[in-house]
Protein backbone atom coordinates (compact mmCIF):
# COMPACT_ATOMS: atom_id res chain seq x y z
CA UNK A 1 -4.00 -17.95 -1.89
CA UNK A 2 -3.84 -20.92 0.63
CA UNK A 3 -7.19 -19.50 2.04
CA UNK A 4 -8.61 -19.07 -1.28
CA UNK A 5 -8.05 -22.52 -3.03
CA UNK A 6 -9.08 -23.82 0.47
CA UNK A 7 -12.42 -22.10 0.31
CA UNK A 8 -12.59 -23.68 -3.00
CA UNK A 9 -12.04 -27.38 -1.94
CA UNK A 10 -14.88 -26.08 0.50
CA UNK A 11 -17.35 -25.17 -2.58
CA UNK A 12 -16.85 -21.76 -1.35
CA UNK A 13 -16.21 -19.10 -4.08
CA UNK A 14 -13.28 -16.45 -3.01
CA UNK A 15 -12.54 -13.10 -4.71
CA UNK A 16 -8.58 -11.47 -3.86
CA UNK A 17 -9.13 -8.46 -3.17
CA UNK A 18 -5.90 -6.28 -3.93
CA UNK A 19 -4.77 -3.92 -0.75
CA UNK A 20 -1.70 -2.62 -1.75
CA UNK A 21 -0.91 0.90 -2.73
CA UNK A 22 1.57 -0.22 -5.68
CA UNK A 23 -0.24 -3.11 -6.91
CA UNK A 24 -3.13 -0.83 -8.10
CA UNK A 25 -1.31 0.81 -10.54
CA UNK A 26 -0.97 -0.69 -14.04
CA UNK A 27 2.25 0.37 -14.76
CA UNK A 28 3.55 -1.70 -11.78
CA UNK A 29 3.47 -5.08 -12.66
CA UNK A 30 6.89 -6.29 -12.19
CA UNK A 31 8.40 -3.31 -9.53
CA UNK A 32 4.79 -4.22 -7.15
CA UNK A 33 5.32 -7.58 -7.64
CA UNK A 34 1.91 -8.01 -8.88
CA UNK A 35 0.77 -11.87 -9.24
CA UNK A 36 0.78 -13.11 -12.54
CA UNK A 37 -1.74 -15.59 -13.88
CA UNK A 38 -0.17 -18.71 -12.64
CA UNK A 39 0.31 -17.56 -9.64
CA UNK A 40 -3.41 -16.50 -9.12
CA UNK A 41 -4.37 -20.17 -10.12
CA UNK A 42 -7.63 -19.58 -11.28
CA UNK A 43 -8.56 -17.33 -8.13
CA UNK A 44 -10.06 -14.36 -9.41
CA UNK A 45 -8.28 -11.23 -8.26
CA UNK A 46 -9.62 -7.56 -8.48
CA UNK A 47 -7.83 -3.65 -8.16
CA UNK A 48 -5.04 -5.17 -9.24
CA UNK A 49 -3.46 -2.78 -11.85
CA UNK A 50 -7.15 -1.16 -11.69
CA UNK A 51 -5.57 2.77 -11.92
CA UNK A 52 -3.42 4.31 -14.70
CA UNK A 53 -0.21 5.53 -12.89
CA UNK A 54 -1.58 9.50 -14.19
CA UNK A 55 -4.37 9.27 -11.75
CA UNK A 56 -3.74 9.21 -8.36
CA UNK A 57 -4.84 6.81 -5.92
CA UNK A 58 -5.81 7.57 -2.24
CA UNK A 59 -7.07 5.70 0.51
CA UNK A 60 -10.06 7.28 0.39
CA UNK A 61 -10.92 6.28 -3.43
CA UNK A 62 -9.15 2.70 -2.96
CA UNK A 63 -11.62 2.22 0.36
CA UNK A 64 -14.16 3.25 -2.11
CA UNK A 65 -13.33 0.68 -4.76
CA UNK A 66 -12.77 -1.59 -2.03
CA UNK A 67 -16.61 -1.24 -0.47
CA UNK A 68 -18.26 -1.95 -3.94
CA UNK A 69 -15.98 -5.14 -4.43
CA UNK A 70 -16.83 -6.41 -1.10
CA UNK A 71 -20.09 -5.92 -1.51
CA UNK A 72 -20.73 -7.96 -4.83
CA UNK A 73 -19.10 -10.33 -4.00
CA UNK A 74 -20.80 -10.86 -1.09
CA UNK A 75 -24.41 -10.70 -2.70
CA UNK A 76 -23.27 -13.42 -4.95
CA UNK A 77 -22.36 -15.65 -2.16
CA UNK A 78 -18.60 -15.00 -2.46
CA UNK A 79 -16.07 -14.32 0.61
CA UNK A 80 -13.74 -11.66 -0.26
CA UNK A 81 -10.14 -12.03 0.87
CA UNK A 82 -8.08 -8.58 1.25
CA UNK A 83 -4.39 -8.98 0.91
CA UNK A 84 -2.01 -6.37 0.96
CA UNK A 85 0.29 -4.38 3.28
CA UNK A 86 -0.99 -0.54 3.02
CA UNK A 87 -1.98 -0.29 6.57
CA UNK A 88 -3.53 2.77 5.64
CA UNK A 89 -5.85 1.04 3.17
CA UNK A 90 -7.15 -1.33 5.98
CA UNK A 91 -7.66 1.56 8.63
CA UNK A 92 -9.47 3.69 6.02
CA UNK A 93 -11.92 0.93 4.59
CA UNK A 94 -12.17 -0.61 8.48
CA UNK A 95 -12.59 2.90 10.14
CA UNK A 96 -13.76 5.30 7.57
CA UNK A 97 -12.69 7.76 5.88
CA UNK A 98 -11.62 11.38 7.19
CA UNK A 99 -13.55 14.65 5.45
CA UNK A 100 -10.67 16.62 4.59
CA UNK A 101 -11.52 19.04 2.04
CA UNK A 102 -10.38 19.35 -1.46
CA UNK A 103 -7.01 20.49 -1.19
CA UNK A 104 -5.94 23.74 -2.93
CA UNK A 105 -3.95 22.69 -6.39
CA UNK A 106 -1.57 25.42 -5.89
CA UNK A 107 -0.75 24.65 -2.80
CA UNK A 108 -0.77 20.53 -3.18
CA UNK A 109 2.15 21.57 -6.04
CA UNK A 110 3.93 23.50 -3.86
CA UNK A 111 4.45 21.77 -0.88
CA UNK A 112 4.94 18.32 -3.45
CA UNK A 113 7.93 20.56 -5.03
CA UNK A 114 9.64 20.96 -1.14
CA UNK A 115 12.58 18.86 -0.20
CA UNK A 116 11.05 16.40 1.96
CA UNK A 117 13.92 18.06 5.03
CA UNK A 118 12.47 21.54 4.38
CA UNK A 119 8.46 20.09 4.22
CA UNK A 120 9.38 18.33 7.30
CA UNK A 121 10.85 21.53 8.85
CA UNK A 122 7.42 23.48 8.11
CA UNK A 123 5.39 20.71 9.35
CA UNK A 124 7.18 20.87 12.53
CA UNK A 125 6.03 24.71 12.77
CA UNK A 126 2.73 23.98 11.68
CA UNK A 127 1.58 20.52 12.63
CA UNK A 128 4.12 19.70 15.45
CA UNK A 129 2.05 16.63 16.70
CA UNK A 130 1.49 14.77 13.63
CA UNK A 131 5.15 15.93 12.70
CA UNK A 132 6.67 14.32 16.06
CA UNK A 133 4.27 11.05 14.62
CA UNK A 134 6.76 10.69 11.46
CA UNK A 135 9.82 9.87 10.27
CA UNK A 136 11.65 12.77 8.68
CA UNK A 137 12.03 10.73 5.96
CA UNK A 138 8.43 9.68 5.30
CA UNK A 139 7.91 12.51 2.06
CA UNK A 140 4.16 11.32 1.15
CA UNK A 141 2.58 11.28 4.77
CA UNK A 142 5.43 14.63 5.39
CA UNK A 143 3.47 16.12 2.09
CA UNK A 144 0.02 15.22 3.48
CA UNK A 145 -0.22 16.94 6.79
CA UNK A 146 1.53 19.53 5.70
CA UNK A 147 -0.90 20.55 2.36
CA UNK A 148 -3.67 19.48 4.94
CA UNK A 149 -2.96 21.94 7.76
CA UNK A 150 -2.22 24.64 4.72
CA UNK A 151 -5.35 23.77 2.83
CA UNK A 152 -7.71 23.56 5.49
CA UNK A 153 -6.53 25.85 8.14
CA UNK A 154 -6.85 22.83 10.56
CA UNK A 155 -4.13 19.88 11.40
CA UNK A 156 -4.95 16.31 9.85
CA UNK A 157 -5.59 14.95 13.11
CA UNK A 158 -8.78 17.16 13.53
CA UNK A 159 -10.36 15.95 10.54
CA UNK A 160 -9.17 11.94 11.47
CA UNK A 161 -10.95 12.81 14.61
CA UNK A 162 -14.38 12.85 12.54
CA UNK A 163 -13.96 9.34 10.19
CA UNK A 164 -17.26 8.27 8.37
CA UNK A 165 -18.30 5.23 6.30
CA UNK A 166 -16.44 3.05 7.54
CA UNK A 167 -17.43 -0.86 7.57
CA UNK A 168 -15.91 -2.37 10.34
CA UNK A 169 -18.46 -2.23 12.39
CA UNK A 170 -20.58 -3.74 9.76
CA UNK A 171 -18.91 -7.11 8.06
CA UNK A 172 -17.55 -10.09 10.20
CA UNK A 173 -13.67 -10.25 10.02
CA UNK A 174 -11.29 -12.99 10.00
CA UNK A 175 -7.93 -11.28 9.92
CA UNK A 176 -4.78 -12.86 10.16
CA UNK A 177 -0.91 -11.42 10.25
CA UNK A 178 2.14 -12.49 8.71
CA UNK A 179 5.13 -11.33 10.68
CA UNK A 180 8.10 -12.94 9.29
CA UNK A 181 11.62 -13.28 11.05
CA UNK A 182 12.91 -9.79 10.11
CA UNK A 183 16.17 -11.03 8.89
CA UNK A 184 14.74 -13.73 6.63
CA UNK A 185 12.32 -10.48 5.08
CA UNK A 186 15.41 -8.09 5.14
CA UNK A 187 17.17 -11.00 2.72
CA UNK A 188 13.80 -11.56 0.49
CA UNK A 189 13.62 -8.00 -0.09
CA UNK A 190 17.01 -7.64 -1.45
CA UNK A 191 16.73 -10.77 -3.36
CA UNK A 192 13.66 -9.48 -4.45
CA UNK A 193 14.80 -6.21 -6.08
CA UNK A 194 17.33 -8.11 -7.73
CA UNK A 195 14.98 -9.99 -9.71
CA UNK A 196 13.12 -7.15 -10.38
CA UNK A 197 15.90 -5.89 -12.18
CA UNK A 198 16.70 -8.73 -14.63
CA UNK A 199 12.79 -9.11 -15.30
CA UNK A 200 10.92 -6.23 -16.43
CA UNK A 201 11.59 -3.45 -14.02
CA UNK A 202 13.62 -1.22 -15.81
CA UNK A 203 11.73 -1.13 -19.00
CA UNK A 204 8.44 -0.63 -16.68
CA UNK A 205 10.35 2.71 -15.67
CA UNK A 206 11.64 3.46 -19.02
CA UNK A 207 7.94 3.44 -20.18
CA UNK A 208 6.79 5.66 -17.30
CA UNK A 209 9.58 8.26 -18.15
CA UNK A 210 8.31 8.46 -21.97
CA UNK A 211 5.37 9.46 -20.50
CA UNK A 212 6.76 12.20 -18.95
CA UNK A 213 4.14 12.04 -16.00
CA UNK A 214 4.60 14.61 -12.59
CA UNK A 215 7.07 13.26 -10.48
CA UNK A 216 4.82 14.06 -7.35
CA UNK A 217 2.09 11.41 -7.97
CA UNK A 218 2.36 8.00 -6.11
CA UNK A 219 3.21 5.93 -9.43
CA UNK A 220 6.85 7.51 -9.63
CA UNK A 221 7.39 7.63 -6.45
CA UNK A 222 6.79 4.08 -5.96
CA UNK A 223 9.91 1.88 -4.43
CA UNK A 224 12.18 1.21 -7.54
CA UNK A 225 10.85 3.92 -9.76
CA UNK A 226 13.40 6.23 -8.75
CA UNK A 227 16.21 4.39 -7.94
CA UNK A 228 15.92 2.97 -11.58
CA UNK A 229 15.44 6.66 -12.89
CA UNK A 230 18.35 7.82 -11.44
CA UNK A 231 20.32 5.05 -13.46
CA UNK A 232 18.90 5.61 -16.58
CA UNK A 233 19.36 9.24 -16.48
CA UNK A 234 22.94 8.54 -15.44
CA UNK A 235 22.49 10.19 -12.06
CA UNK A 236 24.53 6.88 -10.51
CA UNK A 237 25.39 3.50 -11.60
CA UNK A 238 22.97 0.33 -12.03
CA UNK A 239 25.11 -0.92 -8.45
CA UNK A 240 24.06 2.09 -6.93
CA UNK A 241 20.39 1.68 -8.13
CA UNK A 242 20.43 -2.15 -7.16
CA UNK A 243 21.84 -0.61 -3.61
CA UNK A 244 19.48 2.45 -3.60
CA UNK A 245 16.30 -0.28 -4.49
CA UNK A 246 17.14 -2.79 -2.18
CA UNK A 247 17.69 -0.42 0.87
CA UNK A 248 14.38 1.56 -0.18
CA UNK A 249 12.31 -2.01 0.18
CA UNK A 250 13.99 -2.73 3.51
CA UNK A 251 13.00 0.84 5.06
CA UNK A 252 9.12 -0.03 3.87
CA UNK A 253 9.09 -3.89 5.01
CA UNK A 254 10.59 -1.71 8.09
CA UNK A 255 7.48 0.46 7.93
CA UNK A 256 4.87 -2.48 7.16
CA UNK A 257 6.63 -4.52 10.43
CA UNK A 258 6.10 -2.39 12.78
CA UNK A 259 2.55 -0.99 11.66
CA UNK A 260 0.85 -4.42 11.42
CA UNK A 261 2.74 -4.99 14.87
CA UNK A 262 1.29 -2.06 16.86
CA UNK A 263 -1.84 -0.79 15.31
CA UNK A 264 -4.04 -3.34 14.41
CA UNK A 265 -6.57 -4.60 17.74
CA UNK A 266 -4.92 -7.17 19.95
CA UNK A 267 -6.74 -10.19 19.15
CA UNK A 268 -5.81 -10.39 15.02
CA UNK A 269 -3.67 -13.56 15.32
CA UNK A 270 -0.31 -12.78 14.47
CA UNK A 271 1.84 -15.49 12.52
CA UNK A 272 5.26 -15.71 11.75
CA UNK A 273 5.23 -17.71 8.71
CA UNK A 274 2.90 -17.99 5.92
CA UNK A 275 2.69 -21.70 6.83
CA UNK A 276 0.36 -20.73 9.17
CA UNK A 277 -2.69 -23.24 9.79
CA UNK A 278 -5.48 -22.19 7.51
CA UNK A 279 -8.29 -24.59 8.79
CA UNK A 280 -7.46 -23.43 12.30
CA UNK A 281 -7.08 -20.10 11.62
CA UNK A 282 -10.37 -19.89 9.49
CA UNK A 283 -12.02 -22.32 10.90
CA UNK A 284 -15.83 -20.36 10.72
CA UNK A 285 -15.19 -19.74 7.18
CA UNK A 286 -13.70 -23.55 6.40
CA UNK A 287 -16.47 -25.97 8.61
CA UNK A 288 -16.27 -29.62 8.34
């Protein structure tokens, strides 16, 4: 937003550009932490809550979504500003997108039905390089290679290995890296969950559980959405879901740290603060 309103002062107009798995789902206002009007102070802001939580978002459509934005904005003169942290997002729109076939149904709703120890297991037997890449913990990328290598009779790495349409090669970036102290993010993100509670969260999940949607697509598996269930279904206490939540948004800041520490190119300034200094920073977008 700093960038933003100063591109504004500027007479520069800037579009927000949502890049954050949760955040495109409507039904994830309050548990994505999506920014509410104020907070958008008259910036506009698009693929926020731009998918119902029944369809399934990927990379590959969001980097789709994500090309057309850029792009009209741009012909009208605009600078687009991508926030979010779903590293994947930013490698898929940056470096293109990998043909992997349509995955067999049957199989995608078998392997989404394994316990993520026994997908992780089979993964090992089938994919052993992308399965030494992961935590045994990580279910959704787990569930990916492993209907990949079953759908397609090839690992995900060999289709990765053959990216197209990407546009980093094409636009002129300005990218920038927050990094916080991890102990000051560890403390947000439990005082962020907490909130979350008292403010909307749990009716958010109440309303996705009257709709009675698969519990395999990305909108109930998003962090909170099953910690919450659990409680309401009287699996464990609302302590235990407050526990359950605010671990679950550590392991991900966890996840987000060290991606946007190793994998993005050497020379994106890093910044341990969001009080970093814009007109330095951005200084070819913000001239005197």
């Amino acid at each position: 937003m700093r960038l933003a309103l100063a591109l504004a002062e500027h007479g520069k107009r800037a579009v927000v550009i949502n890049a954050d798995s949760a955040q495109v789902y409507a039904d994830l206002a309050v548990l994505s932490a999506r920014p509410s009007e104020d907070e958008m102070q008259g910036i506009e802001h698009r693929l926020f809550g731009a998918w119902d939580g029944a369809v399934a978002c990927s990379a590959a459509d969001w980097a789709q979504a994500a090309k057309r934005e850029i792009a009209d904005v741009q012909a009208s003169g605009g600078v687009p500003i991508l926030v979010g942290g779903t590293g994947l997002y930013i490698r898929t729109l940056l470096e293109g997108i990998a043909p992997v076939p349509e995955i067999d149904p049957a199989i995608r709703e078998a392997v989404r039905a394994l316990p993520v120890s026994e997908a992780y297991a089979a993964l090992q037997a089938e994919d052993p390089e992308r399965a030494a890449a992961l935590s045994p913990s990580d279910s959704s990328r787990i569930a990916r290679a492993l209907e990949v290598v079953r759908s397609t009779g090839e690992p995900l790495a060999h289709w990765q290995q053959q990216r197209e349409g990407g546009v980093g090669g094409e636009v002129t970036l300005h990218p920038a890296i927050v990094l916080p102290d991890r102990k000051v993010l560890y403390a947000r993100c439990d005082a962020r969950f907490g909130r979350m509670l008292e403010s909307g969260a749990v009716e958010e999940v109440e309303a996705l559980l009257a709709r009675k949607l698969s519990p395999s697509l990305p909108v109930m598996r998003a962090i909170g959405v099953p910690e919450i269930a659990g409680w309401l279904t009287g699996e464990w206490s609302r302590e235990k879901a407050l526990a359950r939540g605010r671990q679950a948004t550590r392991n991900y800041a966890k996840r987000q740290y060290t991606w946007f520490r190793r994998q993005p190119p050497g020379n994106w300034p890093q910044f341990e603060s969001h009080d970093y200094p814009v007109e330095d920073c951005f200084e070819r977008l913000l001239p005197n």
